[in-house]
C-alpha atoms as a PDB file:
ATOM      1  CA  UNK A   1      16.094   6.440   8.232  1.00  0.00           C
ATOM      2  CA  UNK A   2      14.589   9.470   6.432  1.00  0.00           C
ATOM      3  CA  UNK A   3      12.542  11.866   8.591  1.00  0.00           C
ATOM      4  CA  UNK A   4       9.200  13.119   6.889  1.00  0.00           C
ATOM      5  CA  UNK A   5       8.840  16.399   6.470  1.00  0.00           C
ATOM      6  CA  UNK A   6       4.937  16.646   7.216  1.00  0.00           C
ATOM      7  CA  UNK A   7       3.998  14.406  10.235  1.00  0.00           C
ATOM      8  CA  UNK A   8       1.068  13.270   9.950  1.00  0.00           C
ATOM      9  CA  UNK A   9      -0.981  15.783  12.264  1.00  0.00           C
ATOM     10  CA  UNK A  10      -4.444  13.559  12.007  1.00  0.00           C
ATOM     11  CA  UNK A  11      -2.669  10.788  13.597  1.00  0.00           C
ATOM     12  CA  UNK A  12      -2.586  10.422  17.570  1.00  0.00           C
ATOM     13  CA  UNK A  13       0.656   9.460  19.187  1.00  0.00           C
ATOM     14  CA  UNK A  14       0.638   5.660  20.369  1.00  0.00           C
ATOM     15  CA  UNK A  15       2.651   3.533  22.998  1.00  0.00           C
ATOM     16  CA  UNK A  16       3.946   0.534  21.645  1.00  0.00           C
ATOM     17  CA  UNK A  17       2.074  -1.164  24.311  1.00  0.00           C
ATOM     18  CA  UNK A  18      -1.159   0.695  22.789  1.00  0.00           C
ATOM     19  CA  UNK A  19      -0.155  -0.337  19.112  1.00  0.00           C
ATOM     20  CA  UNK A  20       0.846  -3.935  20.658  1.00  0.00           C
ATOM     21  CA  UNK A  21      -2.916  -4.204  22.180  1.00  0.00           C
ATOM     22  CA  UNK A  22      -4.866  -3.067  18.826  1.00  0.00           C
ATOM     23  CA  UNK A  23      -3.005  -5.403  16.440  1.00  0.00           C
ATOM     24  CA  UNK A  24      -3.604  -8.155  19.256  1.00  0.00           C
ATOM     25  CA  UNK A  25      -7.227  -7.551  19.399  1.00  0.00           C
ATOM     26  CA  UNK A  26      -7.508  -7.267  15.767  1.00  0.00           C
ATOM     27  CA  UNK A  27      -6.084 -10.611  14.772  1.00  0.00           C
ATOM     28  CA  UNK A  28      -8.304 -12.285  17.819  1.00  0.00           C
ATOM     29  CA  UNK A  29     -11.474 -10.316  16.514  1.00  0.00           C
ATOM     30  CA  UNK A  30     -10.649 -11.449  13.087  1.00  0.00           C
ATOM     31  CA  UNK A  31      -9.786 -14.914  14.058  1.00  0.00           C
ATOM     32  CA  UNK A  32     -13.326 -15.311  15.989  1.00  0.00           C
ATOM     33  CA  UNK A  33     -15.683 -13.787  13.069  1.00  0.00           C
ATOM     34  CA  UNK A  34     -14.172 -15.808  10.459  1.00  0.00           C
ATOM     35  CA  UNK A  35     -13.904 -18.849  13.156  1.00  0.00           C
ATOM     36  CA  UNK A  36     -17.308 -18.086  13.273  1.00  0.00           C
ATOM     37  CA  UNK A  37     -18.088 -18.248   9.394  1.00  0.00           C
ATOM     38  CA  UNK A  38     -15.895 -18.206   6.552  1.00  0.00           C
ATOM     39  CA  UNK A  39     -17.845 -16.137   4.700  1.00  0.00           C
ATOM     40  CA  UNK A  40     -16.754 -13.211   7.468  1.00  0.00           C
ATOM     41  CA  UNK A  41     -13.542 -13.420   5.801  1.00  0.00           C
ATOM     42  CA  UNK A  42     -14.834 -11.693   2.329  1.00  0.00           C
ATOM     43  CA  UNK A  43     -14.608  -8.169   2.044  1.00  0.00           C
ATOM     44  CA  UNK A  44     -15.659  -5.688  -0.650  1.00  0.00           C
ATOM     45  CA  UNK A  45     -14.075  -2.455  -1.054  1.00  0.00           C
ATOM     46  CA  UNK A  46     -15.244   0.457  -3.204  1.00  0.00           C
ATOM     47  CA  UNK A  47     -13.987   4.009  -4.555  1.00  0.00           C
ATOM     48  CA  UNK A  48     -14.984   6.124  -7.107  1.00  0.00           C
ATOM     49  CA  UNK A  49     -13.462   8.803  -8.468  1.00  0.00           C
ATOM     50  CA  UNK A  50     -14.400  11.993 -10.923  1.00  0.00           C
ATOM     51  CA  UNK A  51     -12.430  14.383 -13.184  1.00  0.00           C
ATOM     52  CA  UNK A  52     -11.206  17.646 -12.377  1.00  0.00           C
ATOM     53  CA  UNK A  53      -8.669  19.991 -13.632  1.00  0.00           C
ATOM     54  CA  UNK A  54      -6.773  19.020 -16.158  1.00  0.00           C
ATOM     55  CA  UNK A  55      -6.322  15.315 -15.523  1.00  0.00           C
ATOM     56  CA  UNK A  56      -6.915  15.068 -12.175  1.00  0.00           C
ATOM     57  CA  UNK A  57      -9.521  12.733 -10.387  1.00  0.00           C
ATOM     58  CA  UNK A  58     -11.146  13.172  -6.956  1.00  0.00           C
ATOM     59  CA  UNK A  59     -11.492  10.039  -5.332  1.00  0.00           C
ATOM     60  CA  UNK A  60     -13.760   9.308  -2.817  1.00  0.00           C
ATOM     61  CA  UNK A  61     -13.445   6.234  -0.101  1.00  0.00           C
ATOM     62  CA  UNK A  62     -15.553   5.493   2.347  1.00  0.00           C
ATOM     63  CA  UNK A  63     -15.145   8.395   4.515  1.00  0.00           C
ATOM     64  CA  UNK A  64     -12.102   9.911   2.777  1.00  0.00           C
ATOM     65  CA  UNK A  65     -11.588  12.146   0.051  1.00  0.00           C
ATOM     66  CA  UNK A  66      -8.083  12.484  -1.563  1.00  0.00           C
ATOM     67  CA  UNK A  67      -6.416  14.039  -5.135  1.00  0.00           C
ATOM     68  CA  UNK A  68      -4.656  12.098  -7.850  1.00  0.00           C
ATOM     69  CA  UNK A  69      -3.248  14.361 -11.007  1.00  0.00           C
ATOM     70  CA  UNK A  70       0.012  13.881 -12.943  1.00  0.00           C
ATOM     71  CA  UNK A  71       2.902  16.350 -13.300  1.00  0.00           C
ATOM     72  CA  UNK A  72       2.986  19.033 -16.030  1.00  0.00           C
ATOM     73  CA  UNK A  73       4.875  16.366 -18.181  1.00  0.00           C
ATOM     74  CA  UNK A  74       1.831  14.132 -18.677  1.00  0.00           C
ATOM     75  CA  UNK A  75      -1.032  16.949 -19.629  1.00  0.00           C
ATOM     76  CA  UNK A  76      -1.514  17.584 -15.185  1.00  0.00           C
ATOM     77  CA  UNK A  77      -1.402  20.313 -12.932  1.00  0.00           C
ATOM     78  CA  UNK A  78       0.843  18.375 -10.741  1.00  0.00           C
ATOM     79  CA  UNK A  79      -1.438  19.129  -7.311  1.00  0.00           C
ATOM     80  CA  UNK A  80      -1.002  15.793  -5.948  1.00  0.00           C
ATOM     81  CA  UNK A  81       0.768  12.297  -6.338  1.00  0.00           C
ATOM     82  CA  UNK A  82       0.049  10.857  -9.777  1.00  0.00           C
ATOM     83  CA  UNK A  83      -1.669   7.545  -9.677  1.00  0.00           C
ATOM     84  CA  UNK A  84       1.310   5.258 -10.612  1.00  0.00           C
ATOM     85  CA  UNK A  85       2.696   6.805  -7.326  1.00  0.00           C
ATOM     86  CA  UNK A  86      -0.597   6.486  -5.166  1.00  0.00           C
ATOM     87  CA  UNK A  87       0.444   2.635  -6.604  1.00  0.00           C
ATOM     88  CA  UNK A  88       3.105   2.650  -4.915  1.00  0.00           C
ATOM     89  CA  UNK A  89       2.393   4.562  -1.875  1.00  0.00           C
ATOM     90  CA  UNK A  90      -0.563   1.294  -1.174  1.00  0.00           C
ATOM     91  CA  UNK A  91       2.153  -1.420  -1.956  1.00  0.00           C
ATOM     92  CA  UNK A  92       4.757   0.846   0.698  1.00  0.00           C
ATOM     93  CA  UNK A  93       1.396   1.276   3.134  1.00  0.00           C
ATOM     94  CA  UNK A  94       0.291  -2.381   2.990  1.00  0.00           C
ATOM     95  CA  UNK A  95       3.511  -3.986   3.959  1.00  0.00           C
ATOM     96  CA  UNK A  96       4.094  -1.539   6.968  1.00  0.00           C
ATOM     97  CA  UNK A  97       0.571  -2.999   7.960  1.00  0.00           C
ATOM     98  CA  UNK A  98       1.665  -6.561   7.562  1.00  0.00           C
ATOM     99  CA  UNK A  99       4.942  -5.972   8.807  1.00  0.00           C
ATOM    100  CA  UNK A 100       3.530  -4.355  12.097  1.00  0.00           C
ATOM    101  CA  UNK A 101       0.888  -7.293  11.978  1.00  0.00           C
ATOM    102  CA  UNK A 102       2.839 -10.378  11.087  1.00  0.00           C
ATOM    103  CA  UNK A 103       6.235  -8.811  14.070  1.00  0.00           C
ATOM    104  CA  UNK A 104       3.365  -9.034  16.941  1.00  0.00           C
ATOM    105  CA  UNK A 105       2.188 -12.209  16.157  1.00  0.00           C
ATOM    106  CA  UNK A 106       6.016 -13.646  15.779  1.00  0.00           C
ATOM    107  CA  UNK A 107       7.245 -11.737  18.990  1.00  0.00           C
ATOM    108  CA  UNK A 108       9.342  -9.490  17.181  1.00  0.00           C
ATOM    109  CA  UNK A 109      10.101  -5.595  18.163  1.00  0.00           C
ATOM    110  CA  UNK A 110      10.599  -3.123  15.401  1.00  0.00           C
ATOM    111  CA  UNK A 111      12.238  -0.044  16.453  1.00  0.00           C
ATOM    112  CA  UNK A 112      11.664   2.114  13.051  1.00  0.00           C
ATOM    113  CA  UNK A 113      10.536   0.563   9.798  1.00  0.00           C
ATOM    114  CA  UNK A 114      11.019   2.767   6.358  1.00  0.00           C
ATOM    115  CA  UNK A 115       9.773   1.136   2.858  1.00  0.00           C
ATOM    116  CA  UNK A 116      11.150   2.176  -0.190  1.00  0.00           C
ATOM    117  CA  UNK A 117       9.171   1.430  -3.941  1.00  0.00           C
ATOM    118  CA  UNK A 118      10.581   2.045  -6.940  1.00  0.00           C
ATOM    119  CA  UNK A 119       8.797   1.475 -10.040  1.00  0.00           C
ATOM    120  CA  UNK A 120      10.155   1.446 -13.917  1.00  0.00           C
ATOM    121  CA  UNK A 121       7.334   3.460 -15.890  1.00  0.00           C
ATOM    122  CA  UNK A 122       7.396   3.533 -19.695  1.00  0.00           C
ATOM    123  CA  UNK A 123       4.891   6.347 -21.137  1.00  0.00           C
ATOM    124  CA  UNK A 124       5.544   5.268 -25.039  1.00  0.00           C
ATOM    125  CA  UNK A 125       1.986   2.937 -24.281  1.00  0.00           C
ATOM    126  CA  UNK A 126       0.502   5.773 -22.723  1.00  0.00           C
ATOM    127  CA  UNK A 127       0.546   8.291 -25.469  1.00  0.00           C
ATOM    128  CA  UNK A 128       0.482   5.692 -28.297  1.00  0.00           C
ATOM    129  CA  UNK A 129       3.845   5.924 -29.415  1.00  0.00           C
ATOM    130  CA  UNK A 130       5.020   2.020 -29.067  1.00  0.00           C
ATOM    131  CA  UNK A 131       1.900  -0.700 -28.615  1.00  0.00           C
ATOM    132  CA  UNK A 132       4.833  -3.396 -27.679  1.00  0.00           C
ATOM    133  CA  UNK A 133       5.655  -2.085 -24.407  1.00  0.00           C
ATOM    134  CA  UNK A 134       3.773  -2.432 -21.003  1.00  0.00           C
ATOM    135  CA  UNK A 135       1.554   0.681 -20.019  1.00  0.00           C
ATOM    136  CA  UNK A 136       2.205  -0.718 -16.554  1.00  0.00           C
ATOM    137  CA  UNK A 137       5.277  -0.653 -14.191  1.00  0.00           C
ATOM    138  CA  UNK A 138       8.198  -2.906 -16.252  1.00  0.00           C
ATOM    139  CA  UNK A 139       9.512  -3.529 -12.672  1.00  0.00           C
ATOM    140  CA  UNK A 140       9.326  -2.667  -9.339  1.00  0.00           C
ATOM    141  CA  UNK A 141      11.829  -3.039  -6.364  1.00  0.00           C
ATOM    142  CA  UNK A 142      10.817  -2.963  -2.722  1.00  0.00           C
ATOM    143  CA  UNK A 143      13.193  -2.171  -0.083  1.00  0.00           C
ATOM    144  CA  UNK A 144      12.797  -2.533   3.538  1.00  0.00           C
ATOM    145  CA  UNK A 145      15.132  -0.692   6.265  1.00  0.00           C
ATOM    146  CA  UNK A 146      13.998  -2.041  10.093  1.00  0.00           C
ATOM    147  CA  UNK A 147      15.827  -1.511  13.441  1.00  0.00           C
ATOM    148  CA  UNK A 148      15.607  -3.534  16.568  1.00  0.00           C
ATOM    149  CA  UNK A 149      17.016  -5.557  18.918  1.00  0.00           C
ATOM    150  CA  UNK A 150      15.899  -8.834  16.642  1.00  0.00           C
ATOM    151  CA  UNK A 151      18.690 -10.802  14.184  1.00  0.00           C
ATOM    152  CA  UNK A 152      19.014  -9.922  10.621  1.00  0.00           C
ATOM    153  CA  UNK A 153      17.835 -13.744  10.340  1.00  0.00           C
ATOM    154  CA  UNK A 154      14.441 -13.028  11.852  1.00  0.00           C
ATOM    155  CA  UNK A 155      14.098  -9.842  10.123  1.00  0.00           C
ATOM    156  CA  UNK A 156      14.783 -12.103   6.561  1.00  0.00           C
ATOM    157  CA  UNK A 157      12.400 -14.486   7.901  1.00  0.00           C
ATOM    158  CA  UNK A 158       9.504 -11.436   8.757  1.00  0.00           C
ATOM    159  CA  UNK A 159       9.960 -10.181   5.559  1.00  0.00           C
ATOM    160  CA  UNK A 160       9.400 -13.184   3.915  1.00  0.00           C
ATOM    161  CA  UNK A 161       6.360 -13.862   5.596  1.00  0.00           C
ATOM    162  CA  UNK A 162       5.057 -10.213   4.610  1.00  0.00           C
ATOM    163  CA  UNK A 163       5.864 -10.622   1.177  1.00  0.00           C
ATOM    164  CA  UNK A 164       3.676 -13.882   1.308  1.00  0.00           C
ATOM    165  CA  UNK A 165       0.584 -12.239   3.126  1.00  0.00           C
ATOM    166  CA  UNK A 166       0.645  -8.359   1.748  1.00  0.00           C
ATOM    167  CA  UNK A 167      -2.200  -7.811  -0.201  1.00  0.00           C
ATOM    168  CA  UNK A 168      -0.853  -5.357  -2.038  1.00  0.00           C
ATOM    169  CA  UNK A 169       1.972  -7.250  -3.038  1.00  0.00           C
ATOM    170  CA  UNK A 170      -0.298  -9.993  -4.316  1.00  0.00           C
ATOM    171  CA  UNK A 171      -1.981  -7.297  -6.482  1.00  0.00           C
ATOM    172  CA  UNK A 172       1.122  -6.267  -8.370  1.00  0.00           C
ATOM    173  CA  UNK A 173       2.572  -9.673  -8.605  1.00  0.00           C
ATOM    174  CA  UNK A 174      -0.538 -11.688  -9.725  1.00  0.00           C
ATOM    175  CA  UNK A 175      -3.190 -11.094 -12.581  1.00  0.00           C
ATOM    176  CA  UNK A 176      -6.304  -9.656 -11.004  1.00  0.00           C
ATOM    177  CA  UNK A 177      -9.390 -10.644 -13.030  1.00  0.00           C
ATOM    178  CA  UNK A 178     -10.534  -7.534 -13.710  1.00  0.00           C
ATOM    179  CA  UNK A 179     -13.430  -5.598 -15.905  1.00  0.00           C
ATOM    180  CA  UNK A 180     -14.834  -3.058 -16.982  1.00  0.00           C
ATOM    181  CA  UNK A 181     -17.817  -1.266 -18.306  1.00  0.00           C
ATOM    182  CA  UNK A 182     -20.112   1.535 -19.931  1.00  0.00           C
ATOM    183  CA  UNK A 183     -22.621   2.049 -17.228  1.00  0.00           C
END
């Protein structure tokens, strides 16, 4: 598996008996307010963003503040990932969650977990050049590389279940009514 460069510094270090105990209590929390009312279940989430720099956007959620720009290549200063890869980094983030998540609740250990996305970008739709092709991803391929003491069977079997729970996943594989407006 590849090493990061940058650990995360923000992030305390965890037992696995820790981790095991907060992804246990949140499933039982979760389980008992939705139990509770259905309605529990329904969550809203909300950024917003504004320009800066060249192309760049600071977004703002909830509590955190982060930078999105584009490389030189498309009109950026290239001072953070570009949104296509922020894309990609939430589709790569949400199936570690439901990974982690979904092993717990089936009894399975992972060792070390590393997701890989890869997305097919075509900019003719971007700058106008070609109206036929997708401004979106053409494709994208996930890959998954987890160690434990588990089969490769039950490993097939977790990442089926992620694939059929991650939000994320949904999001790029499904139409999302979506809108938008002059405000």
């Amino acid at each position: 598996m590849t090493q990061l460069l940058d650990p995360p510094t923000a992030l305390p270090t965890i037992s696995d008996d820790e981790r095991a105990a907060r992804l246990n209590a949140a499933g039982a929390a979760w389980s008992e307010r939705i139990a509770a009312s259905p309605a529990n279940a329904q969550l809203k989430t909300r950024v917003s963003g504004r320009a800066v720099g060249s192309v760049a956007t600071e977004i703002r959620a909830g509590a955190h503040r982060f930078l999105v720009d584009e490389p030189a290549g498309l009109a950026g200063d290239d001072a953070a990932p570009s949104p296509v890869e922020y894309a990609l980094g939430a589709l790569v983030s949400c199936q570690v969650v439901v990974f982690r998540l979904y092993a717990q609740a089936l009894g399975l250990t992972i060792d070390e977990l590393e997701i890989t996305a890869e997305g097919d970008l075509d900019v003719r739709k971007i700058f106008g050049i070609d109206e036929s092709v997708r401004a979106g991803f053409q494709g994208v391929r996930v890959s998954v590389e987890i160690t434990g003491p588990n089969t490769p069977e039950e490993y097939e079997n977790l990442r089926q279940i992620v694939d059929a729970h991650c939000p994320v996943l949904d999001i790029f594989e499904n139409p999302v009514p979506t809108t938008g407006a002059l405000v």
